[in-house]
PDB file of N, CA and C in Angstrom:
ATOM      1  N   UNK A   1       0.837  -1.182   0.000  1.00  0.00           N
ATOM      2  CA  UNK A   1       0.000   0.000   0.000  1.00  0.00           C
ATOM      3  C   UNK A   1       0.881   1.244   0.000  1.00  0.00           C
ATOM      4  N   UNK A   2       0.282   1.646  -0.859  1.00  0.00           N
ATOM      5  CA  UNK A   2       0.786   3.384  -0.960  1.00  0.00           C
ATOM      6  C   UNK A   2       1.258   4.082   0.411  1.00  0.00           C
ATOM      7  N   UNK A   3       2.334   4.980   1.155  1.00  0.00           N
ATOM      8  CA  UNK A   3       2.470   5.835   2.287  1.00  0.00           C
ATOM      9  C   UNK A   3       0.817   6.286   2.620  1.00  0.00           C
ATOM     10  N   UNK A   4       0.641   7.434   1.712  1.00  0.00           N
ATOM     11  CA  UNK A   4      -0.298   8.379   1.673  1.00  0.00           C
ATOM     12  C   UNK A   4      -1.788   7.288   2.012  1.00  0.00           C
ATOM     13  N   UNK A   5      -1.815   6.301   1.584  1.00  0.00           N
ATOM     14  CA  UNK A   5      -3.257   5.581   1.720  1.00  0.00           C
ATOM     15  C   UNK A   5      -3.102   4.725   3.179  1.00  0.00           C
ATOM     16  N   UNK A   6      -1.773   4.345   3.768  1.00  0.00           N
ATOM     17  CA  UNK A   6      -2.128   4.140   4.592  1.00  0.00           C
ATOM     18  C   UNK A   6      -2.444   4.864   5.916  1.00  0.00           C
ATOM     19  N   UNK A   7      -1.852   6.240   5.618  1.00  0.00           N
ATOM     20  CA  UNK A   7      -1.416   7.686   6.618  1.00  0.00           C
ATOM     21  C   UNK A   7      -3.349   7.995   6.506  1.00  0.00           C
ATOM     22  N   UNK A   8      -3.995   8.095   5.444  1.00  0.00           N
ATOM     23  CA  UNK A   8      -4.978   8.290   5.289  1.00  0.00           C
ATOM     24  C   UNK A   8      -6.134   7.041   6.185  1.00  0.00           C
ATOM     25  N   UNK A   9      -5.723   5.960   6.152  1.00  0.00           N
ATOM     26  CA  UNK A   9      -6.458   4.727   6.554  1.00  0.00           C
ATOM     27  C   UNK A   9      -6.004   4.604   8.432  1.00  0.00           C
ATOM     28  N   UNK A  10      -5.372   5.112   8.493  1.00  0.00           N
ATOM     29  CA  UNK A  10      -4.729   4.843   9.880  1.00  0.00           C
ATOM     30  C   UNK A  10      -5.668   6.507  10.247  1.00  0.00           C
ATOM     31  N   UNK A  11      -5.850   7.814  10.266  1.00  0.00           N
ATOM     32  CA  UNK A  11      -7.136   8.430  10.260  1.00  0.00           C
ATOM     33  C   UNK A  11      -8.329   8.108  10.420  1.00  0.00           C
ATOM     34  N   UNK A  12      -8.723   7.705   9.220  1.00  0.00           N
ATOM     35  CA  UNK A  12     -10.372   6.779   9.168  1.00  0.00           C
ATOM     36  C   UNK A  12     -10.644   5.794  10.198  1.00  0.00           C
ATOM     37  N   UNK A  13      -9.994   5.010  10.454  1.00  0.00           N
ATOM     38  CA  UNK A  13      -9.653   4.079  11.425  1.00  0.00           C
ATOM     39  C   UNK A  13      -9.805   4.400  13.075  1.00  0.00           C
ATOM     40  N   UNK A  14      -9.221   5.378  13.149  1.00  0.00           N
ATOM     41  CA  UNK A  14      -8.987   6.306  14.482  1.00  0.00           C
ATOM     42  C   UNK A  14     -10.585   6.133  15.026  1.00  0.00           C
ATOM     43  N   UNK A  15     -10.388   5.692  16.351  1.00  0.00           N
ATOM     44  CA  UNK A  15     -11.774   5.553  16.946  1.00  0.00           C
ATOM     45  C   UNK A  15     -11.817   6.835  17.889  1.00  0.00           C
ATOM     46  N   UNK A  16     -10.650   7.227  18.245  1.00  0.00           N
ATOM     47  CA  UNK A  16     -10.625   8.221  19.348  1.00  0.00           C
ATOM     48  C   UNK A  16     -11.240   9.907  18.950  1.00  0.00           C
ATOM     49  N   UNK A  17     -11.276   9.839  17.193  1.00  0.00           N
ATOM     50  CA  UNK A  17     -12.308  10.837  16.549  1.00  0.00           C
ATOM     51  C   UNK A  17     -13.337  10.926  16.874  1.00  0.00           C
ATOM     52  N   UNK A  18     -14.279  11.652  17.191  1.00  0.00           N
ATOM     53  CA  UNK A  18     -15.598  11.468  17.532  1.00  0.00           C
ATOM     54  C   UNK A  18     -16.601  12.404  16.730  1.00  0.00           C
ATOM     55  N   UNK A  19     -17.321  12.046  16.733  1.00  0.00           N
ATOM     56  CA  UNK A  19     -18.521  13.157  16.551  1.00  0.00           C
ATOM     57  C   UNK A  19     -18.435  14.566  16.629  1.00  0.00           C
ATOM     58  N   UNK A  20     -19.600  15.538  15.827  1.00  0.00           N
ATOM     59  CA  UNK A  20     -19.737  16.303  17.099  1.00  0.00           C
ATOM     60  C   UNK A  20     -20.988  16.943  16.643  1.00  0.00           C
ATOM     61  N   UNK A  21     -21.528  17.825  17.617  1.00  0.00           N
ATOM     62  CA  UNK A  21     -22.845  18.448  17.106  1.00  0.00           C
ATOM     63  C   UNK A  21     -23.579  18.581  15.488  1.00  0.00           C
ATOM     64  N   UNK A  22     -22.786  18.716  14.481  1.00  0.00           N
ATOM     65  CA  UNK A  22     -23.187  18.791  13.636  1.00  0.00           C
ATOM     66  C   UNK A  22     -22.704  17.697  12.333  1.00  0.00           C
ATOM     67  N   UNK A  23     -21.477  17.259  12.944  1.00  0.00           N
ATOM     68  CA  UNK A  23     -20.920  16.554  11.874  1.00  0.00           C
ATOM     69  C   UNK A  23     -21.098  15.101  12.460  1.00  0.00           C
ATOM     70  N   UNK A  24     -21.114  14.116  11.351  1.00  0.00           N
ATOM     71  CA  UNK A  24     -20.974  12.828  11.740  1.00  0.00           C
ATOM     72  C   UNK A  24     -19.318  12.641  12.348  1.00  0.00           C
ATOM     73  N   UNK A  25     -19.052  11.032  12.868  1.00  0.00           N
ATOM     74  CA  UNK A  25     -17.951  11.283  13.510  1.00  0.00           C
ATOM     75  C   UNK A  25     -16.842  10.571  11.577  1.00  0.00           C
ATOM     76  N   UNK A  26     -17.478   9.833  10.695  1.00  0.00           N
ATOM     77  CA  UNK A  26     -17.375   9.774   9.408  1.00  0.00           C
ATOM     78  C   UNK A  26     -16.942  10.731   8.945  1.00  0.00           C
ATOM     79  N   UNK A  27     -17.623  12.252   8.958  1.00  0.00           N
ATOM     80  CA  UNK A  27     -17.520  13.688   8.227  1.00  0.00           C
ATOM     81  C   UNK A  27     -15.534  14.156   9.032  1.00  0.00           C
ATOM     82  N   UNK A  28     -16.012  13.980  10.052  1.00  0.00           N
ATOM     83  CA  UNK A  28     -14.854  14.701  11.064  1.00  0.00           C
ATOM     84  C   UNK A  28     -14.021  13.553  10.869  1.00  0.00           C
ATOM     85  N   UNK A  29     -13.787  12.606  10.878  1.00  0.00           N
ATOM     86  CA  UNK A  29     -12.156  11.701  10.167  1.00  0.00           C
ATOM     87  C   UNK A  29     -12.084  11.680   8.743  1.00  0.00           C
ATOM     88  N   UNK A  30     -12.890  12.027   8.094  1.00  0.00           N
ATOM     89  CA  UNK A  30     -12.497  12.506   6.749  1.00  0.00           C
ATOM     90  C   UNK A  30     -11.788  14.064   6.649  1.00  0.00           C
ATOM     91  N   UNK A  31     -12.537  14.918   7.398  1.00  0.00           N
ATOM     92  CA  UNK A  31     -11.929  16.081   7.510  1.00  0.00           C
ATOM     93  C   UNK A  31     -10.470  16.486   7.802  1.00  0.00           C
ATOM     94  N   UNK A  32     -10.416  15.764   9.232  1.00  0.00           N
ATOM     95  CA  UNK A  32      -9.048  15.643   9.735  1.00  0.00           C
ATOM     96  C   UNK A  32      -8.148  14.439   8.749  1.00  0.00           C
ATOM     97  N   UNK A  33      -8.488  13.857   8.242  1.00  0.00           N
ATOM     98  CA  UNK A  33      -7.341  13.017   6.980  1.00  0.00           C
ATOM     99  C   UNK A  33      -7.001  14.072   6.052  1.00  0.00           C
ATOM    100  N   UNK A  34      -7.844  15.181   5.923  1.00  0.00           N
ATOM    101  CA  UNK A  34      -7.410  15.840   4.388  1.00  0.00           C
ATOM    102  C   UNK A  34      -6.562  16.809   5.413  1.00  0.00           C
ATOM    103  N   UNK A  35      -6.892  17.316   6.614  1.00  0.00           N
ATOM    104  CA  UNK A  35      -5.754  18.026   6.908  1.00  0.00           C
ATOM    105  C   UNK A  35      -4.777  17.980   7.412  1.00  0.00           C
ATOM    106  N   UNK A  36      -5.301  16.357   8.165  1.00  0.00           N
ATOM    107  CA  UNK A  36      -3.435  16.003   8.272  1.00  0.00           C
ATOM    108  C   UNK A  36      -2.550  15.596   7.144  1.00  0.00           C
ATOM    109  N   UNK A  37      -3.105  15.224   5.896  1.00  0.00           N
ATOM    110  CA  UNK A  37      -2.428  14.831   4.810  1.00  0.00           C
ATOM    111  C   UNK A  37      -1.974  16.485   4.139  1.00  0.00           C
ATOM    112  N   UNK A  38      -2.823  17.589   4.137  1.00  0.00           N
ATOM    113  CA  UNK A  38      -2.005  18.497   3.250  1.00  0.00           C
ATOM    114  C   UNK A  38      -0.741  19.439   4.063  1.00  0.00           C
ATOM    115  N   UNK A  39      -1.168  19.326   5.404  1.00  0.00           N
ATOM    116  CA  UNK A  39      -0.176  20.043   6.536  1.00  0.00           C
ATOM    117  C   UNK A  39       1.006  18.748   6.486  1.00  0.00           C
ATOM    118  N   UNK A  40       1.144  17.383   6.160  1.00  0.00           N
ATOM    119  CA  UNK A  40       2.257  16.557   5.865  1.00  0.00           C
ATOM    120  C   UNK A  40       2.982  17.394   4.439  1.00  0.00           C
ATOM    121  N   UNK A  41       2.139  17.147   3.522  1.00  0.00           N
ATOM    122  CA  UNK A  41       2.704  17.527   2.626  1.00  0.00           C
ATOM    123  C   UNK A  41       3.232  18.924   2.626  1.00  0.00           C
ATOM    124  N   UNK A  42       2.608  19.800   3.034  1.00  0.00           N
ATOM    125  CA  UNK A  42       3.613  21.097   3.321  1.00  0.00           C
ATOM    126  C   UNK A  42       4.813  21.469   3.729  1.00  0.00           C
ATOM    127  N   UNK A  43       4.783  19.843   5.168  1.00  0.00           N
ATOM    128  CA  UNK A  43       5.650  20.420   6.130  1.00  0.00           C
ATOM    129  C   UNK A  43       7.024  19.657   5.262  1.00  0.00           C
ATOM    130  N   UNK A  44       6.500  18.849   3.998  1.00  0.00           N
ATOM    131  CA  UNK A  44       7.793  18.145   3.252  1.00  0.00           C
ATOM    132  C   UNK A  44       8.063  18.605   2.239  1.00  0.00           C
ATOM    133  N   UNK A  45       7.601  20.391   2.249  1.00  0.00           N
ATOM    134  CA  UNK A  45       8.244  20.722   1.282  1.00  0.00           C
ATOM    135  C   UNK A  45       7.493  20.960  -0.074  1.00  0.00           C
ATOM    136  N   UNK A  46       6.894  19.985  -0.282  1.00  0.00           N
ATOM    137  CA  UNK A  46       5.948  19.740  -1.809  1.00  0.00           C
ATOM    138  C   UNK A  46       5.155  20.728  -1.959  1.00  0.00           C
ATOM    139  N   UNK A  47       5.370  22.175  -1.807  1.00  0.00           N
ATOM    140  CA  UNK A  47       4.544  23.533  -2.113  1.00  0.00           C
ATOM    141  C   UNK A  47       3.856  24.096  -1.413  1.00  0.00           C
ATOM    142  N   UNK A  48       3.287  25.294  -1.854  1.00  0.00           N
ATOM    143  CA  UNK A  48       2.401  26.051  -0.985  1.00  0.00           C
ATOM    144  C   UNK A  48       0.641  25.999  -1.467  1.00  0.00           C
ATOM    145  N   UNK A  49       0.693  24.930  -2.564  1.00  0.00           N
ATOM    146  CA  UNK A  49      -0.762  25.165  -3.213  1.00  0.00           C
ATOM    147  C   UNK A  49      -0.884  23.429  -2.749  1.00  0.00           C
ATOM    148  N   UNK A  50      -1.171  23.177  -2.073  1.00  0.00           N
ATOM    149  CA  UNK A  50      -1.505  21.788  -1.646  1.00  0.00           C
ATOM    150  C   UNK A  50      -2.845  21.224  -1.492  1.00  0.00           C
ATOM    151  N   UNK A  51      -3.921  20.514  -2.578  1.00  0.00           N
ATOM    152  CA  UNK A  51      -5.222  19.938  -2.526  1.00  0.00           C
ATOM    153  C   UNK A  51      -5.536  18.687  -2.161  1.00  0.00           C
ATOM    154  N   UNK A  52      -6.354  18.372  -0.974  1.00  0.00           N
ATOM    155  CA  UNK A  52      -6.108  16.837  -1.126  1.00  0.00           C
ATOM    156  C   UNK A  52      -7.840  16.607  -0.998  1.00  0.00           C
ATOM    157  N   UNK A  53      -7.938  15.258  -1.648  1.00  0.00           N
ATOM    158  CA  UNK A  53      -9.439  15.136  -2.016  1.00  0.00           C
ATOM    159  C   UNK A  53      -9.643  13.442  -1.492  1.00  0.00           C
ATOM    160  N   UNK A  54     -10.347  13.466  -0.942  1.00  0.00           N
ATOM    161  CA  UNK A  54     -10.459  12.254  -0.493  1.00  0.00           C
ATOM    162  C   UNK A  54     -11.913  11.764  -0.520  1.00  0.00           C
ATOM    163  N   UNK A  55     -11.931  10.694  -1.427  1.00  0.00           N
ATOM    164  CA  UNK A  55     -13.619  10.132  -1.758  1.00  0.00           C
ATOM    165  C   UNK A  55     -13.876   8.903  -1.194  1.00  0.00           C
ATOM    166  N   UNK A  56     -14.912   8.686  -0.650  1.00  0.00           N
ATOM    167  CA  UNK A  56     -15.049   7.073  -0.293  1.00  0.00           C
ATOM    168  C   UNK A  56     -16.379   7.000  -1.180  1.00  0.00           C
ATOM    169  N   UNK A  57     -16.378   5.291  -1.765  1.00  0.00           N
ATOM    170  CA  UNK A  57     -16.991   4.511  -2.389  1.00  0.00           C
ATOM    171  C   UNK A  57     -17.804   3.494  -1.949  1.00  0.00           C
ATOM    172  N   UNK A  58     -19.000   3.781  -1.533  1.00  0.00           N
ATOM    173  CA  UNK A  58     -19.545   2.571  -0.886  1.00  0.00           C
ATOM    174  C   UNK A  58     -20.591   1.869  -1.292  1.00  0.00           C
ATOM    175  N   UNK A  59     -20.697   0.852  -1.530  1.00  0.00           N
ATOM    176  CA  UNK A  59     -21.411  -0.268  -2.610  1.00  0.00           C
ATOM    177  C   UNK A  59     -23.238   0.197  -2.055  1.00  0.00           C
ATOM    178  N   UNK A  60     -23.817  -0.059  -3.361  1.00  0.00           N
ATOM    179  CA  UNK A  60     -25.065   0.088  -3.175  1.00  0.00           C
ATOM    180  C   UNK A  60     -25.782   1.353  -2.588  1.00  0.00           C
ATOM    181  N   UNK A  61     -24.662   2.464  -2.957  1.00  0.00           N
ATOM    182  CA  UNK A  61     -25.346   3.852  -2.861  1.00  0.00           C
ATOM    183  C   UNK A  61     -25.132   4.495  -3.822  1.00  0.00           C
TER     184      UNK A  61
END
């Protein structure tokens, strides 16, 4: 597996994320994956225009 997919999967994974008033606790470890993945990539250098997009695919929706 890719760095980046597992840095991303080890996030999603994270049980200690939670919820919160408005967001699912789903919404908020997706959130926090895209920003711990573009604040990685910053802090290595790879630019100042950094996008990261992260989609999940889930059968029968």
């Amino acid at each position: 597996m890719d760095e980046s997919i597992k840095f991303v999967n080890s996030v999603l994974q994270d049980k200690s994320i939670h919820a919160t008033d408005r967001r699912s606790a789903e919404e908020v470890r997706f959130d926090t994956a895209c920003s711990r993945l573009a604040n990685t990539a910053v802090l290595r250098l790879s630019g100042d225009n950094v996008t990261v997009l992260i989609i999940s695919i889930k059968p029968g929706k």
